[in-house]
Each structure stands twice: as structure tokens, then as C-alpha cells.
C-alpha atoms as a PDB file:
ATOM      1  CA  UNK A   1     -12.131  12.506  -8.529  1.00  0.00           C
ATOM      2  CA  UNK A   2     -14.324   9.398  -9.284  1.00  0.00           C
ATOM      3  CA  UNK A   3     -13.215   6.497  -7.049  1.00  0.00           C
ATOM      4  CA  UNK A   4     -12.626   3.535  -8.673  1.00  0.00           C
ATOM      5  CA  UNK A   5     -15.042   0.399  -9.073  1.00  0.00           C
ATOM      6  CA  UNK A   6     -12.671  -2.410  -7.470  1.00  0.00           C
ATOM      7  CA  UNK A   7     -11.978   0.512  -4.641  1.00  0.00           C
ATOM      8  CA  UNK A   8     -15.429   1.060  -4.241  1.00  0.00           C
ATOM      9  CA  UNK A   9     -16.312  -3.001  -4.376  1.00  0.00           C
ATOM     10  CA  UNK A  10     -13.724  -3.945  -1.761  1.00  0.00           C
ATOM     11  CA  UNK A  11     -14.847  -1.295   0.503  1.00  0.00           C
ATOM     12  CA  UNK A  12     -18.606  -2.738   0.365  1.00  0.00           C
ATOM     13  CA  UNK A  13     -17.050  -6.296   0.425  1.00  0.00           C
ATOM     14  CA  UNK A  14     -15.148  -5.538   3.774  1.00  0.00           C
ATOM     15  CA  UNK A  15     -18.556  -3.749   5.225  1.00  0.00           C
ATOM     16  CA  UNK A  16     -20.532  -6.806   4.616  1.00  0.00           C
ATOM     17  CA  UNK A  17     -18.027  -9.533   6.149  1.00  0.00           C
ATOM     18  CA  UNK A  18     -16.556  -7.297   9.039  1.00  0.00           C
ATOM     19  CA  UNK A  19     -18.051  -8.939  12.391  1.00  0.00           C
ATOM     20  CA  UNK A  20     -17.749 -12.471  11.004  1.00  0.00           C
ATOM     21  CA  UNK A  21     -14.585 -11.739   9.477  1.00  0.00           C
ATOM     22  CA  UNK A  22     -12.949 -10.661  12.581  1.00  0.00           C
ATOM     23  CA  UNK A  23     -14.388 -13.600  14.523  1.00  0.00           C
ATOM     24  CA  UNK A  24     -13.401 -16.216  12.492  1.00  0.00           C
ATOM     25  CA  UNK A  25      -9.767 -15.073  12.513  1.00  0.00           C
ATOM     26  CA  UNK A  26      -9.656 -14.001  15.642  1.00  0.00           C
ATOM     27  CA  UNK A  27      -7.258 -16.423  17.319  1.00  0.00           C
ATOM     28  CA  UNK A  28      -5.662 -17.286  13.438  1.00  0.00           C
ATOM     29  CA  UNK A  29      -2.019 -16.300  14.299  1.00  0.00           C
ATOM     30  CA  UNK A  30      -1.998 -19.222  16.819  1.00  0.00           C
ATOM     31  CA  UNK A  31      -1.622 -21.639  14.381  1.00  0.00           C
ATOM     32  CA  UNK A  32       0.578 -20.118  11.986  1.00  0.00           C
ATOM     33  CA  UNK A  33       4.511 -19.862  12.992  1.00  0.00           C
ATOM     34  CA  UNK A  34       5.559 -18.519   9.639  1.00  0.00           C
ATOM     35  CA  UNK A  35       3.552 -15.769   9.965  1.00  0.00           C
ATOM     36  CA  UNK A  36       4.925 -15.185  13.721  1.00  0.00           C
ATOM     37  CA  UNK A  37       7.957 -15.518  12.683  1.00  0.00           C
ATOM     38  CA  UNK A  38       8.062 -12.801   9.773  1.00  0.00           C
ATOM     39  CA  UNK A  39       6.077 -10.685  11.854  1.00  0.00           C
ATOM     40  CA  UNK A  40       8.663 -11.042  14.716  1.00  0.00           C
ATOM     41  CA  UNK A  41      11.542 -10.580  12.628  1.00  0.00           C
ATOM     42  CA  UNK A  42      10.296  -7.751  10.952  1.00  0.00           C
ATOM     43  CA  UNK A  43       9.548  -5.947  14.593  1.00  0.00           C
ATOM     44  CA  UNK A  44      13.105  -6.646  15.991  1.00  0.00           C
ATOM     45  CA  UNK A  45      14.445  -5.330  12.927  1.00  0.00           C
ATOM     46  CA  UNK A  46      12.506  -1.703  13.357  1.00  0.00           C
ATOM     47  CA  UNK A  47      13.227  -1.540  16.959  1.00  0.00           C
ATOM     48  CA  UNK A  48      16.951  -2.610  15.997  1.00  0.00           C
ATOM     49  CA  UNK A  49      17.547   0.612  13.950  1.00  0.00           C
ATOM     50  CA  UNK A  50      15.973   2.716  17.064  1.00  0.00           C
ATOM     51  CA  UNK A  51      12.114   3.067  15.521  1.00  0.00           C
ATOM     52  CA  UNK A  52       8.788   1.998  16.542  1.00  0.00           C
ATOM     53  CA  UNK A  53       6.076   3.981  14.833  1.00  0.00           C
ATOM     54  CA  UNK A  54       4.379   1.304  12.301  1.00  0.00           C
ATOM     55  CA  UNK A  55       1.628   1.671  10.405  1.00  0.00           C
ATOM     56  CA  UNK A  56      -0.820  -1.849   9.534  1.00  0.00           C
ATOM     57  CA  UNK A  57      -2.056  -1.077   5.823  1.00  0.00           C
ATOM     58  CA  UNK A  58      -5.469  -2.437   5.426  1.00  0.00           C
ATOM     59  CA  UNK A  59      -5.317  -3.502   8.837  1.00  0.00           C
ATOM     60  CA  UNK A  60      -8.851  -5.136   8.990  1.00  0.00           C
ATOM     61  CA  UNK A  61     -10.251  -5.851  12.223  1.00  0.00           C
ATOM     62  CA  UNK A  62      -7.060  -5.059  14.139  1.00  0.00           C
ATOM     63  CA  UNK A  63      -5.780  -8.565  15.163  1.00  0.00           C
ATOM     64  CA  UNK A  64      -2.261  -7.427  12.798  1.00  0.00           C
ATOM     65  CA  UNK A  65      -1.859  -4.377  14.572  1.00  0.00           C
ATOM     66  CA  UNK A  66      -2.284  -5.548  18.168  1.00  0.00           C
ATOM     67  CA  UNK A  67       0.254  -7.876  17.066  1.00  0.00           C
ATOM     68  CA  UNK A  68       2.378  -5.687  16.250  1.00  0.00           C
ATOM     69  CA  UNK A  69       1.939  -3.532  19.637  1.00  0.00           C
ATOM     70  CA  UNK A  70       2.234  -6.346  21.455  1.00  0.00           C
ATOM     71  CA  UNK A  71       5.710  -7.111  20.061  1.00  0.00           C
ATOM     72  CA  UNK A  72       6.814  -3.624  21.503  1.00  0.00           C
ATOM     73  CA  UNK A  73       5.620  -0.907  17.984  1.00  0.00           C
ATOM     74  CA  UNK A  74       4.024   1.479  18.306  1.00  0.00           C
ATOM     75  CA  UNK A  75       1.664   0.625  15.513  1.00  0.00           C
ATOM     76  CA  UNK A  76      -1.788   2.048  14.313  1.00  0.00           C
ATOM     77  CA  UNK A  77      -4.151   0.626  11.993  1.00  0.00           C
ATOM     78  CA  UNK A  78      -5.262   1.817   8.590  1.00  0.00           C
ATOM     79  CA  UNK A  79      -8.063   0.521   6.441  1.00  0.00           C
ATOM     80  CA  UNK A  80     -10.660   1.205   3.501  1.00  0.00           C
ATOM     81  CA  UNK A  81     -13.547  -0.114   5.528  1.00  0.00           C
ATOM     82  CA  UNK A  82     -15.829   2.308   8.204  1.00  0.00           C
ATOM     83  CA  UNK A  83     -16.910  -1.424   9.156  1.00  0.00           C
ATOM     84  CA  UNK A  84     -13.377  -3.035   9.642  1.00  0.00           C
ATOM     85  CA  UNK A  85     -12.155   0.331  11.841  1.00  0.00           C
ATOM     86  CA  UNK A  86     -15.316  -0.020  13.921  1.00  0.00           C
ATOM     87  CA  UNK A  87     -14.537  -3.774  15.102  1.00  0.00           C
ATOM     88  CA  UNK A  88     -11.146  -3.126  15.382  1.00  0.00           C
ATOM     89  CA  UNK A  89     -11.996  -0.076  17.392  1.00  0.00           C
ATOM     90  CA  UNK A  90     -14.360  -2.230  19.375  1.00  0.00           C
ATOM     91  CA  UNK A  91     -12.153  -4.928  20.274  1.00  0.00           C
ATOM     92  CA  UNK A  92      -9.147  -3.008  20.627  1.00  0.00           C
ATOM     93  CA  UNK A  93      -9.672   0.110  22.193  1.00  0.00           C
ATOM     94  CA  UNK A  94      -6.240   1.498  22.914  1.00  0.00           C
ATOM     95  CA  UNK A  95      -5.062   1.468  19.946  1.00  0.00           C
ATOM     96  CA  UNK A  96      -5.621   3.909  17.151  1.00  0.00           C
ATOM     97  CA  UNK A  97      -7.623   3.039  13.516  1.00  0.00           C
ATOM     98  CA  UNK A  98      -8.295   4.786  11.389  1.00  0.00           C
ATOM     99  CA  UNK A  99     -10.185   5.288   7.666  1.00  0.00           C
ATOM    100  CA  UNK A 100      -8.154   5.464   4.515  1.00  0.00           C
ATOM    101  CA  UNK A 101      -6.855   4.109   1.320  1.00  0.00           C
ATOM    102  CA  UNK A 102      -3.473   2.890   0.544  1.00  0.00           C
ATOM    103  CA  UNK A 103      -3.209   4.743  -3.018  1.00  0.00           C
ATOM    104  CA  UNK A 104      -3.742   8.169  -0.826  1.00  0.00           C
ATOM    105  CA  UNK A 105      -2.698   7.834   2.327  1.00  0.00           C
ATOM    106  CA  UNK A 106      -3.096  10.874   4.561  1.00  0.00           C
ATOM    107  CA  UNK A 107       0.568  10.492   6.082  1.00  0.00           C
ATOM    108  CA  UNK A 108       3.617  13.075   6.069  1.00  0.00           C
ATOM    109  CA  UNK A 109       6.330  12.438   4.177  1.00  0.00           C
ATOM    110  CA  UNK A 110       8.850  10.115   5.631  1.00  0.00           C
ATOM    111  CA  UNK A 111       7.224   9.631   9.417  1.00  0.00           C
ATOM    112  CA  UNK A 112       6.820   5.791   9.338  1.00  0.00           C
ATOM    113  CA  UNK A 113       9.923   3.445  10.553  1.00  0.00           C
ATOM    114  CA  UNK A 114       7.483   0.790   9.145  1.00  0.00           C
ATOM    115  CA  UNK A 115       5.060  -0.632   6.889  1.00  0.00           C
ATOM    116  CA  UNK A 116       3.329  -3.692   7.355  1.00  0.00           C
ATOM    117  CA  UNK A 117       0.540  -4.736   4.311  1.00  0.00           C
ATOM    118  CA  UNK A 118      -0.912  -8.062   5.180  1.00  0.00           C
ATOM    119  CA  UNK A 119      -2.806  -9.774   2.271  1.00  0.00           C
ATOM    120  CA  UNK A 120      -4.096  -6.109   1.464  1.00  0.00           C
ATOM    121  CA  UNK A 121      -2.232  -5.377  -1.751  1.00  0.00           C
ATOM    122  CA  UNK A 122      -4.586  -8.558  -3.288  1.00  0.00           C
ATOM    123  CA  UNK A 123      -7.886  -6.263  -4.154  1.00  0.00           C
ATOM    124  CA  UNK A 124      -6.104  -3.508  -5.649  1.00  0.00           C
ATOM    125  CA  UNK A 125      -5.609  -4.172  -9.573  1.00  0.00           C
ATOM    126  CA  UNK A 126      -1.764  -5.172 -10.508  1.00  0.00           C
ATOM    127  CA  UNK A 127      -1.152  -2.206 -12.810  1.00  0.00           C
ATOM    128  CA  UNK A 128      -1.987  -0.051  -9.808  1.00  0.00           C
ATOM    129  CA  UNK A 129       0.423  -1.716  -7.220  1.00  0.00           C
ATOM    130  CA  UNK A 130       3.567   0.667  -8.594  1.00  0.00           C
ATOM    131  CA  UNK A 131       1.241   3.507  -7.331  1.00  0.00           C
ATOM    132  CA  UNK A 132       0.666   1.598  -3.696  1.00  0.00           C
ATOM    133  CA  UNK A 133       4.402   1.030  -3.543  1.00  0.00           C
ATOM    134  CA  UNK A 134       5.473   4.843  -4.513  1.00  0.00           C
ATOM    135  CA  UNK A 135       2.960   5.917  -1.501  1.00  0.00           C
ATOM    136  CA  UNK A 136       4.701   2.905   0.933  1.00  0.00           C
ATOM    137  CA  UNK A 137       8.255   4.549  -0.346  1.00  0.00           C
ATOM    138  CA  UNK A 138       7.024   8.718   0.417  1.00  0.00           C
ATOM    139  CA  UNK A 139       5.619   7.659   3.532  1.00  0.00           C
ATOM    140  CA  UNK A 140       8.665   5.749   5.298  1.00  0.00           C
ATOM    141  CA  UNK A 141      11.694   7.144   6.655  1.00  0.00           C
ATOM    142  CA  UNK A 142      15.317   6.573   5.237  1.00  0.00           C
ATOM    143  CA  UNK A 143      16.256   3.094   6.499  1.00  0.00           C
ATOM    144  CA  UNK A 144      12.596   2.328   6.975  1.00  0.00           C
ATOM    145  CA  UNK A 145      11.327  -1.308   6.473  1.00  0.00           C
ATOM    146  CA  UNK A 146       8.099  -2.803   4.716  1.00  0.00           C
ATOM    147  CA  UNK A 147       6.564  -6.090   5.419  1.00  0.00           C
ATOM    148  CA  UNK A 148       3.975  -7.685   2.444  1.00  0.00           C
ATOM    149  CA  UNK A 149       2.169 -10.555   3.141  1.00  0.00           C
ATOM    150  CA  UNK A 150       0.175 -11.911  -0.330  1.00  0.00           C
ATOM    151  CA  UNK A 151      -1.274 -14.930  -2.063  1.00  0.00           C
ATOM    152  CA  UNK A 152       1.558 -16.438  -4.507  1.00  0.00           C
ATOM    153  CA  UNK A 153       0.573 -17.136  -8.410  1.00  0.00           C
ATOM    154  CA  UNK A 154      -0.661 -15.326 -11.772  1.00  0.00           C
ATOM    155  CA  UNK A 155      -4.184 -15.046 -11.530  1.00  0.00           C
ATOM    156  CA  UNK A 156      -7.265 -12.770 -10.864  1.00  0.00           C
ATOM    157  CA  UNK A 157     -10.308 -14.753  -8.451  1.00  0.00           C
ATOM    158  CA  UNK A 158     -13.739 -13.285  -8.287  1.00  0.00           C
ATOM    159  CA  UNK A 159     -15.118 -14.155  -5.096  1.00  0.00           C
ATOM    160  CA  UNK A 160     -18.762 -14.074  -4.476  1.00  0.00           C
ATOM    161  CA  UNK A 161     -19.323 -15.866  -1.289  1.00  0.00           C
ATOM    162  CA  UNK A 162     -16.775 -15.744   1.685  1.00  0.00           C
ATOM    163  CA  UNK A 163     -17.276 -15.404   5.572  1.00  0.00           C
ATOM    164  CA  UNK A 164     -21.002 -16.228   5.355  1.00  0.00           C
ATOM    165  CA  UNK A 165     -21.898 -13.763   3.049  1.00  0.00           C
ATOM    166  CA  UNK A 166     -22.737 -12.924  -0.842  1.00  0.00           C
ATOM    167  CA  UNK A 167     -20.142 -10.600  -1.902  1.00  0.00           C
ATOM    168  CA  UNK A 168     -18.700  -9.251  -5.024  1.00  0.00           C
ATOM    169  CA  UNK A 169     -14.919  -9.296  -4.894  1.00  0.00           C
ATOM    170  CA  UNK A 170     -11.679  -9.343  -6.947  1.00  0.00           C
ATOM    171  CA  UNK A 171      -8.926 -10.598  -5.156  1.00  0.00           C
ATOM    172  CA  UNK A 172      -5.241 -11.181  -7.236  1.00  0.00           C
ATOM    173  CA  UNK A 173      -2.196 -14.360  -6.636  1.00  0.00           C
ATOM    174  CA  UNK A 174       0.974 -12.692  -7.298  1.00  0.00           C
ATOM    175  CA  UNK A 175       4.053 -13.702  -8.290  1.00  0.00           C
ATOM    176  CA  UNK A 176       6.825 -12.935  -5.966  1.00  0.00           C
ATOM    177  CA  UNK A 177       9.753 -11.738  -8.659  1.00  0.00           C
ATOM    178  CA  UNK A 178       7.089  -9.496  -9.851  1.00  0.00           C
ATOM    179  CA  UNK A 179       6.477  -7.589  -6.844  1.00  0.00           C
ATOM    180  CA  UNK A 180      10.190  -7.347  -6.180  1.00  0.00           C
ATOM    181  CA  UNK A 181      10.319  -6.023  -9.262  1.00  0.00           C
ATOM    182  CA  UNK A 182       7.920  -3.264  -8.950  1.00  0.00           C
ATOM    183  CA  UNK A 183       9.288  -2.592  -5.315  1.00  0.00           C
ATOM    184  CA  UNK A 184      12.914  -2.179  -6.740  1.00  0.00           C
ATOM    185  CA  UNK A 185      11.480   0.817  -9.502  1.00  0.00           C
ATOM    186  CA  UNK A 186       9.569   2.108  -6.645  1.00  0.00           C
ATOM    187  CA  UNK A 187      12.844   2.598  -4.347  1.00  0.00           C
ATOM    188  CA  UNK A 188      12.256  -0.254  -2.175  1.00  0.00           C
ATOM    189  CA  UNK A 189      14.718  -3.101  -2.223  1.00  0.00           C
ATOM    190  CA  UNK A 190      14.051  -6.562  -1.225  1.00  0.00           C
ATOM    191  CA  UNK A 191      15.832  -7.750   1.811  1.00  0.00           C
ATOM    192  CA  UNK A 192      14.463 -11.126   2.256  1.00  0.00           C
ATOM    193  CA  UNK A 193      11.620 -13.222   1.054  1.00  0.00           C
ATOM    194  CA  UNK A 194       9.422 -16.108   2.227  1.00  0.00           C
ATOM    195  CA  UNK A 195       7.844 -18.469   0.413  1.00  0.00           C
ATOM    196  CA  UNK A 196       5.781 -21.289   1.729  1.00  0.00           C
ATOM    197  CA  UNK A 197       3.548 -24.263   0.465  1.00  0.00           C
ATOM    198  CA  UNK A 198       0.109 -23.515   1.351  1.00  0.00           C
ATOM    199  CA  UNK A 199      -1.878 -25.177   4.421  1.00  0.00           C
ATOM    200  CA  UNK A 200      -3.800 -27.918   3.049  1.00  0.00           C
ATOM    201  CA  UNK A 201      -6.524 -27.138   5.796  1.00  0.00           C
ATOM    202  CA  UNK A 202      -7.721 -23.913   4.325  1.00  0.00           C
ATOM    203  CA  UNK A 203      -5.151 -22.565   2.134  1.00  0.00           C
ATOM    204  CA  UNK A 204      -4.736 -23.568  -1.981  1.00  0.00           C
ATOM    205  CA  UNK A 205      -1.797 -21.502  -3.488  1.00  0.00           C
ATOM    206  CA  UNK A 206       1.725 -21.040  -1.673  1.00  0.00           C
ATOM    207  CA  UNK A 207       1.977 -17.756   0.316  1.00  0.00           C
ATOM    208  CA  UNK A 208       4.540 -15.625   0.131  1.00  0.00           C
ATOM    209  CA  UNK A 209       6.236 -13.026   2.487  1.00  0.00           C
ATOM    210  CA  UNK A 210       8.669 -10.027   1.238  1.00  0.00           C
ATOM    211  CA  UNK A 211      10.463  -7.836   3.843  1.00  0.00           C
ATOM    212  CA  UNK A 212      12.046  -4.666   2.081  1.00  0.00           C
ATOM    213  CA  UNK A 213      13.823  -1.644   2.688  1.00  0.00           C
ATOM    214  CA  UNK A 214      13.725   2.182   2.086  1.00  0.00           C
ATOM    215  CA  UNK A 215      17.533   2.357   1.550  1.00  0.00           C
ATOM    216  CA  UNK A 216      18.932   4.977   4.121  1.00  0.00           C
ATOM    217  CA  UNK A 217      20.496   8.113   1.908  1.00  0.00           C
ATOM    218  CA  UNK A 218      24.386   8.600   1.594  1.00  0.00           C
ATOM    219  CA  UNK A 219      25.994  11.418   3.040  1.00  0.00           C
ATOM    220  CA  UNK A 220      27.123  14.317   0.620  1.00  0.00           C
ATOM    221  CA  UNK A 221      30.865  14.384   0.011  1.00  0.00           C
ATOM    222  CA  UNK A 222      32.057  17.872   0.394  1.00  0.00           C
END
């Protein structure tokens, strides 16, 4: 099967930017409480419902997934990238990383109690997303949660410099209702939702945050 071009561009983008991407966010969840805070919330609700095993989708250098393990999960990282699963492989060493795609992800049915995707739905083409959500849906236990992290609007970007580097990249604001929308028809209802005005420091659009569920089956009635 021929891969597509935006898969094939944001796995080349990611190879290019990996060491200085990891570097300059290194220490980024310092500074941002929001992000803390949804990431805390969505741990203590996983661990409140007697599960741990997470999985970080497009999890980069690592620094999400350490996070994540440090909160008490017992998360691994996923990612398109050889580069980005070297570094975070390299800087954390315990955990486990590994290569993949989020439209085909080489899981069992129904093993993860979570899901977190943080800003790594933005390079994959919106018609597509329904696909990324019915793999996010196969993949989690009844009950199981899912944590998206994204760029808020209605419009494409090409980017062709970021991190110190020429690149050639497509990277997509989305608009909250949207995605709740697409999560409902993929069997994922929203739970709660974040939405916060953007850091004038480095940030231009409003970010938003949806937590959702993988609603836990009814009993048959004899």
C-alpha cells in the first residue's frame, strides 16, 4: 500500500527537527499549568477506574510519556519518526518507544486504559481524523479514556522553517465542536473540554484540550 505524501512529509519533518526539537522543549511543561493540569486529571481518572497501561500517540521525544509515568501510568511511547524514538530512547531509557503510525497502530484490540494524543492529530489531513479516532476507539478498553491536545481554529499552515531547520510541513487548527463531533460517530464521547487563550509569548491561536471516553458496555438482560 502506497503511504501517503503528508505521512511520508511529517515523518521526514520530525527526522530533521528531532535533537533540537527535544531540547528546546525539554523543560516546556514547567511553565504551562493547563497542560499539568489536564494531564493530571486525565491520569487520576485512569488510575481511578483501576488502569494504568497508556499509550502517548505521536509521543515525540518522550517528555509526554515520562510525564505520564511519572504521574504513576504505566505509559509507552508511540511515534512516526525513527528520529523522535531514538531521542526519546536516549533520554529516557526505561521506558519503552516505539515506531508506528496512528492510522495503523500495531495494538490488540481493547488493551489500552488510555490514550493520550498531544498536538499529534495536527499533521494528519482532517478527512482522515474519523480513521485516527476509529483506531483510538478499537484499541481502548470499555471505560477507557482519551486525552487530545490540538491547536484551536479552521485552517491548514504550511510550515517551512521551525526548530532551526528548513522543513516541509502541513500542520491543521481545529475547531473543537468538530472533533467532538467526529469522536461522538467514532464511539468516543466527550467528557470534558478545555479551551484556553493562547500564550502571547510563543503561542497565536487558543489551544484546546478534549478528554473523552470509550463508554463501558451494558450488561445483557436475560
Amino acid at each position: 500500500m502506497t503511504e501517503p505524501s503528508d505521512v511520508h512529509a511529517t515523518r521526514a519533518a520530525y527526522n530533521t527537527v528531532a535533537v533540537d526539537y527535544a531540547e528546546l522543549l525539554r523543560n516546556e511543561l514547567h511553565t504551562k499549568p493547563y497542560d499539568r493540569a489536564m494531564l493530571g486529571t486525565f491520569a487520576e481518572l485512569v488510575q481511578s477506574s483501576g488502569g494504568e497501561a497508556v499509550a502517548d500517540i505521536g509521543c515525540g521525544p518522550g517528555r509526554i510519556t515520562a510525564h505520564l509515568r511519572s504521574l504513576g501510568l504505566a505509559a509507552f511511547g508511540i511515534d512516526l519518526s525513527p528520529e523522535m524514538v531514538a531521542v526519546a530512547r536516549r533520554d529516557h531509557p526505561s521506558l519503552q518507544f516505539s515506531e508506528g503510525s496512528m492510522e495503523a497502530l500495531e495494538l490488540a484490540d481493547g488493551t489500552l486504559d488510555g490514550i493520550v494524543a498531544w498536538y499529534s492529530i495536527i499533521h494528519t489531513p482532517p478527512a482522515r481524523l474519523p480513521r485516527v479516532f476509529g483506531e483510538f476507539h478499537r484499541t481502548l478498553l470499555d471505560g477507557g479514556l482519551l486525552l487530545l491536545a490540538f491547536q484551536a481554529g479552521d485552517e491548514p499552515r504550511h510550515l517551512g522553517f521551525a526548530y532551526g531547520h528548513e522543513i516541509d510541513l502541513d500542520a491543521y487548527r481545529l475547531p473543537p465542536d468538530h472533533i467532538s463531533e467526529l469522536l461522538l460517530q467514532a464511539g468516543l464521547v466527550v467528557e470534558a473540554q478545555l479551551l484556553r487563550e493562547p500564550d502571547d509569548r510563543y503561542e497565536k491561536t487558543p489551544q484546546a484540550y478534549l478528554l473523552a471516553r470509550k463508554p463501558a458496555r451494558k450488561p445483557a438482560t436475560a
